[in-house]
N, C-alpha and C. Protein backbone atom coordinates (compact mmCIF):
# COMPACT_ATOMS: atom_id res chain seq x y z
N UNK A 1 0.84 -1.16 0.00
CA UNK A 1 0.00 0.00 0.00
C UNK A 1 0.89 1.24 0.00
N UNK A 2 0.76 2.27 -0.91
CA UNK A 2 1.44 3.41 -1.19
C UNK A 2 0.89 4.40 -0.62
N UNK A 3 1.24 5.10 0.63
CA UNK A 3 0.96 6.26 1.22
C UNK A 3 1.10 7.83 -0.14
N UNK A 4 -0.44 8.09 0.16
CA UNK A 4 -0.22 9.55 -0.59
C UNK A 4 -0.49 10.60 -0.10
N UNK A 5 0.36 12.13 -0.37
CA UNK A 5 0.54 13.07 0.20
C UNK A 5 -0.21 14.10 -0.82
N UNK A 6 -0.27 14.99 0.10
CA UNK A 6 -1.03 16.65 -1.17
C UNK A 6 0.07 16.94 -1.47
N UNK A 7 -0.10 17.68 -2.50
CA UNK A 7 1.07 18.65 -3.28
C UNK A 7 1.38 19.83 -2.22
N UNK A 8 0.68 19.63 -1.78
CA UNK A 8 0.97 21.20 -0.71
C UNK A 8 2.60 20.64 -0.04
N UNK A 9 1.92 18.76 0.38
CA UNK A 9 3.24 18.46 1.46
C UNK A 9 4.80 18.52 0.43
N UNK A 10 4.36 17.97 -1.21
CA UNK A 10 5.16 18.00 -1.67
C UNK A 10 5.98 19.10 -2.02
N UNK A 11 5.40 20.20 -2.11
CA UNK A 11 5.87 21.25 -2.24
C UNK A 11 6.83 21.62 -1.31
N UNK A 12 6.49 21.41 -0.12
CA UNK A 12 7.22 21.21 1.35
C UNK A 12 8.32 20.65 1.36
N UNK A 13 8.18 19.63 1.18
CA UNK A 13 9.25 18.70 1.31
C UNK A 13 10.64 19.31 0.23
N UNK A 14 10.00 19.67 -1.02
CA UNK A 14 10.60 20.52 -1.73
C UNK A 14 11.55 21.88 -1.29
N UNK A 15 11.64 22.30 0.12
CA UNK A 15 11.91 23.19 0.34
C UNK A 15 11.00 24.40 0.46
N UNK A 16 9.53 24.28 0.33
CA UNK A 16 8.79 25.49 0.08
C UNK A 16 8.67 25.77 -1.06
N UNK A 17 8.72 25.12 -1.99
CA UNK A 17 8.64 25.81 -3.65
C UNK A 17 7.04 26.22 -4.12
N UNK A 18 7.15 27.08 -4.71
CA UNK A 18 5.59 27.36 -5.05
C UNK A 18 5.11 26.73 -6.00
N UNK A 19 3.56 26.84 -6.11
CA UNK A 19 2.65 26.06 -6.86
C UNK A 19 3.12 26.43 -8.09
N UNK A 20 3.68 27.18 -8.73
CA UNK A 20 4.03 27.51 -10.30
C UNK A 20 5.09 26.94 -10.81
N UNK A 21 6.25 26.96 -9.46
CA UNK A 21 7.40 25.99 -9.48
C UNK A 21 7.30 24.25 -9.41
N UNK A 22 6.25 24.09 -8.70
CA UNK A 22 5.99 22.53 -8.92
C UNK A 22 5.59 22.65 -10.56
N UNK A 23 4.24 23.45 -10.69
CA UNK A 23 3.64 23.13 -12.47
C UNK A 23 5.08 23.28 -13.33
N UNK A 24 5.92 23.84 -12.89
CA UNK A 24 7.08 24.20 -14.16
C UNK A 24 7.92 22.55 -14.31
N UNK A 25 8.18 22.25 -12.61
CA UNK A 25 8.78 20.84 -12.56
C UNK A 25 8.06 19.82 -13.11
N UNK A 26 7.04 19.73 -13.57
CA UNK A 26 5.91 18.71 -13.56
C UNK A 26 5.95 18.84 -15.07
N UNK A 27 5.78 19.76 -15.65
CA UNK A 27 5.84 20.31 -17.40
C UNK A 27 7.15 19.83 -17.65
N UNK A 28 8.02 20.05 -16.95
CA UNK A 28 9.74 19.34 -17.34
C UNK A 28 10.05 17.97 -17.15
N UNK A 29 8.93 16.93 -16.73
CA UNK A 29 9.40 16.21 -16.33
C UNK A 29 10.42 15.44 -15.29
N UNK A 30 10.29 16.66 -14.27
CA UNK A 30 11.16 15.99 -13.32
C UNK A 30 10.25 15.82 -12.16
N UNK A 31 9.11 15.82 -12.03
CA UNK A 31 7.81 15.56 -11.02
C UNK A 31 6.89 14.67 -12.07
N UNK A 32 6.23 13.25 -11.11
CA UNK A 32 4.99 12.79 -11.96
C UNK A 32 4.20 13.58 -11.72
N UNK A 33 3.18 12.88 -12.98
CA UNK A 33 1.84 13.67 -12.98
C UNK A 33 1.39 13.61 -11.63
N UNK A 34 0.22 14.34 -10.70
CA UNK A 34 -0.65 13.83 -9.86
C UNK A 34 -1.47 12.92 -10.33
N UNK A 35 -1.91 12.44 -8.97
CA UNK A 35 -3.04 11.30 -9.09
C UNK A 35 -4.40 12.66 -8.51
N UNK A 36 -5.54 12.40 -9.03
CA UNK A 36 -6.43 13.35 -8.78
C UNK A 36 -7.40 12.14 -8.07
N UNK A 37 -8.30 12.67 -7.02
CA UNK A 37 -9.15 12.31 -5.84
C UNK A 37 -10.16 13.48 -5.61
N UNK A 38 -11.35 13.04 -5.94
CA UNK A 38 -12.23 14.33 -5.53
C UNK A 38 -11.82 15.50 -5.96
N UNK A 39 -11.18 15.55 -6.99
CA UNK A 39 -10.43 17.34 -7.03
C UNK A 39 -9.63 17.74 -6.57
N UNK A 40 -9.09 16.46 -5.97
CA UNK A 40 -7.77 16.96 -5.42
C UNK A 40 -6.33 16.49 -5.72
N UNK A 41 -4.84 17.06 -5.71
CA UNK A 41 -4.35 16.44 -6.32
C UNK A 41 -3.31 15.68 -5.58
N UNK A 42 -2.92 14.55 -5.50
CA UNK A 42 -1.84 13.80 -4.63
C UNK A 42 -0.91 13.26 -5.42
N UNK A 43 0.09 12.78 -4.53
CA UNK A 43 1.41 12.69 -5.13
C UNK A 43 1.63 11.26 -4.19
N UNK A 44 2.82 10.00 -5.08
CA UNK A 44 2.86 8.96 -3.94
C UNK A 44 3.85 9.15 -3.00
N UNK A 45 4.10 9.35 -1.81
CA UNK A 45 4.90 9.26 -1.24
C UNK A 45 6.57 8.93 -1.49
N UNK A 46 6.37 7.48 -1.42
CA UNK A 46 7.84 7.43 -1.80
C UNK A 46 8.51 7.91 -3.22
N UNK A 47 7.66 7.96 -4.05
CA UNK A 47 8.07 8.29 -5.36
C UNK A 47 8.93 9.87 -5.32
N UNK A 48 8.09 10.54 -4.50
CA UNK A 48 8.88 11.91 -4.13
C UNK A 48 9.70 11.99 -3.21
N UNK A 49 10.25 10.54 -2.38
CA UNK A 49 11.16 10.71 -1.83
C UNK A 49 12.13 10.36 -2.81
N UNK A 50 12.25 9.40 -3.32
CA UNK A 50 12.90 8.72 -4.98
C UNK A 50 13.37 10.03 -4.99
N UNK A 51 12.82 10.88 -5.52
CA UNK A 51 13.33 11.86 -6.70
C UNK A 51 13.80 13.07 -5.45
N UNK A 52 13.79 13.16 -3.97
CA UNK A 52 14.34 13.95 -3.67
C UNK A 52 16.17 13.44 -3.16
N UNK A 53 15.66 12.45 -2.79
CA UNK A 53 17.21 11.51 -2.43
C UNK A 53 17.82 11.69 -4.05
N UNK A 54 17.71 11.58 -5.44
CA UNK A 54 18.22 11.40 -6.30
C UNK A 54 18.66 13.29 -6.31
N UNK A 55 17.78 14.72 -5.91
CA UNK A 55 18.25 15.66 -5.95
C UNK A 55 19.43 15.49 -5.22
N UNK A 56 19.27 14.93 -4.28
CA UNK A 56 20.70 15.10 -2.71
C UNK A 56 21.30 14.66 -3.30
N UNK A 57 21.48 13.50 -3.69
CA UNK A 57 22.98 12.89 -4.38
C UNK A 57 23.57 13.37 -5.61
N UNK A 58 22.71 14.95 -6.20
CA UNK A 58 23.35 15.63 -7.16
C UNK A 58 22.95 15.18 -7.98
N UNK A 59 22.22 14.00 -8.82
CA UNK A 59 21.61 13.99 -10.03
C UNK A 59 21.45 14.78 -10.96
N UNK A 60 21.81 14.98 -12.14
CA UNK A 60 21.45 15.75 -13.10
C UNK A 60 20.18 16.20 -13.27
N UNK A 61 19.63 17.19 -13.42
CA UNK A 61 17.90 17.18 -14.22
C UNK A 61 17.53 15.88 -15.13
N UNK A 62 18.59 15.37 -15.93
CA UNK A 62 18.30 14.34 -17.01
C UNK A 62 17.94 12.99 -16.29
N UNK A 63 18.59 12.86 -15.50
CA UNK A 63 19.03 11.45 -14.74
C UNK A 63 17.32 11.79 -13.85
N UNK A 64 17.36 12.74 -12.84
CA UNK A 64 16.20 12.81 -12.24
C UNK A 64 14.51 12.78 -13.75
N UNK A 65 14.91 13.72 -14.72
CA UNK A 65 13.74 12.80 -15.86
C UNK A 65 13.52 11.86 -15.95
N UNK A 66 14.61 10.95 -15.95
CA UNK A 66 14.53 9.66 -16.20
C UNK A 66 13.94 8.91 -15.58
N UNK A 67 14.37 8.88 -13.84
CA UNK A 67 13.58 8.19 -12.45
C UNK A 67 12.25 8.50 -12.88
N UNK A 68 11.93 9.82 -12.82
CA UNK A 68 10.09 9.90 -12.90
C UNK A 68 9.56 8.97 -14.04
N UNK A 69 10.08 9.76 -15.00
CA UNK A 69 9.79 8.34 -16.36
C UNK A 69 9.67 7.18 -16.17
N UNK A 70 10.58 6.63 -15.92
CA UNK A 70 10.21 4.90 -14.78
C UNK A 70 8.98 5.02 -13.83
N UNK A 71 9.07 5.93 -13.11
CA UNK A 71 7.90 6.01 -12.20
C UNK A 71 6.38 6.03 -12.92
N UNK A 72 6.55 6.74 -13.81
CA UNK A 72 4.85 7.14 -14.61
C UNK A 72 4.73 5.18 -15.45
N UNK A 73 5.74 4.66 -16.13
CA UNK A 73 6.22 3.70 -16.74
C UNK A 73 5.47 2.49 -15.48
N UNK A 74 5.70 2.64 -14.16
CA UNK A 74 5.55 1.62 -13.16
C UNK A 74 4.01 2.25 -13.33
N UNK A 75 3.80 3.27 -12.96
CA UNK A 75 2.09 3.10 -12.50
C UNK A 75 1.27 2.80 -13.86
N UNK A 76 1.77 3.09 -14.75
CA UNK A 76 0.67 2.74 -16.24
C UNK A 76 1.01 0.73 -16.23
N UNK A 77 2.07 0.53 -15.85
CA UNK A 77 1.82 -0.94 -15.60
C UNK A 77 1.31 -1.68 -14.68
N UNK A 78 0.87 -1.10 -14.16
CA UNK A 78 0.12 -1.05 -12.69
C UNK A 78 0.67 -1.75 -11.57
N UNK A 79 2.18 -1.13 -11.67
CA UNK A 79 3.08 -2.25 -10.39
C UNK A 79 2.53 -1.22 -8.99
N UNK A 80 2.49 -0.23 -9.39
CA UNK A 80 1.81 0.77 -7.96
C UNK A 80 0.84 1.09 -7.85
N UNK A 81 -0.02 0.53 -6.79
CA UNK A 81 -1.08 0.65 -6.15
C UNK A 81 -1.32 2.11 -5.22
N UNK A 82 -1.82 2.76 -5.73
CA UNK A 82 -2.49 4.30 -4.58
C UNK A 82 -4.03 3.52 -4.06
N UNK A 83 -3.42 4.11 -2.46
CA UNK A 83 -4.83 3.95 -2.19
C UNK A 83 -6.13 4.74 -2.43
């Protein structure tokens, strides 16, 4: 079972980045899409830890594209379950 967070937390976790700065990361491919719920939009947990541990260890932008890409790649194959 995959714990999911709001974008608000993700944003957070992000350092505080704003909602225009997530849409810019998300348009670049270095954030998955959200999962939408009632109108609302969530993000999976670990997946945004994935991609923040891959910022810490200095990852390129390219290399971090790539992780998400796998990531969107895993949920259209349906290896990840959101609750």
């Amino acid at each position: 079972m995959q714990k999911l967070i709001s974008t608000r937390k993700t944003r957070e976790l992000f350092g505080g980045i704003s909602a225009m700065t997530e849409w810019r990361r998300r348009r670049a491919g270095l954030l998955p899409p959200v999962i939408k719920i009632n109108g609302r939009n969530f993000d999976v947990e670990p997946e945004i830890a994935d991609i923040i541990q891959a910022a810490v260890a200095g990852a390129p932008n390219a290399d971090v594209a790539g992780l998400v890409k796998k990531i969107v790649e895993a949920r259209v194959a349906g290896q990840i379950q959101p609750t």
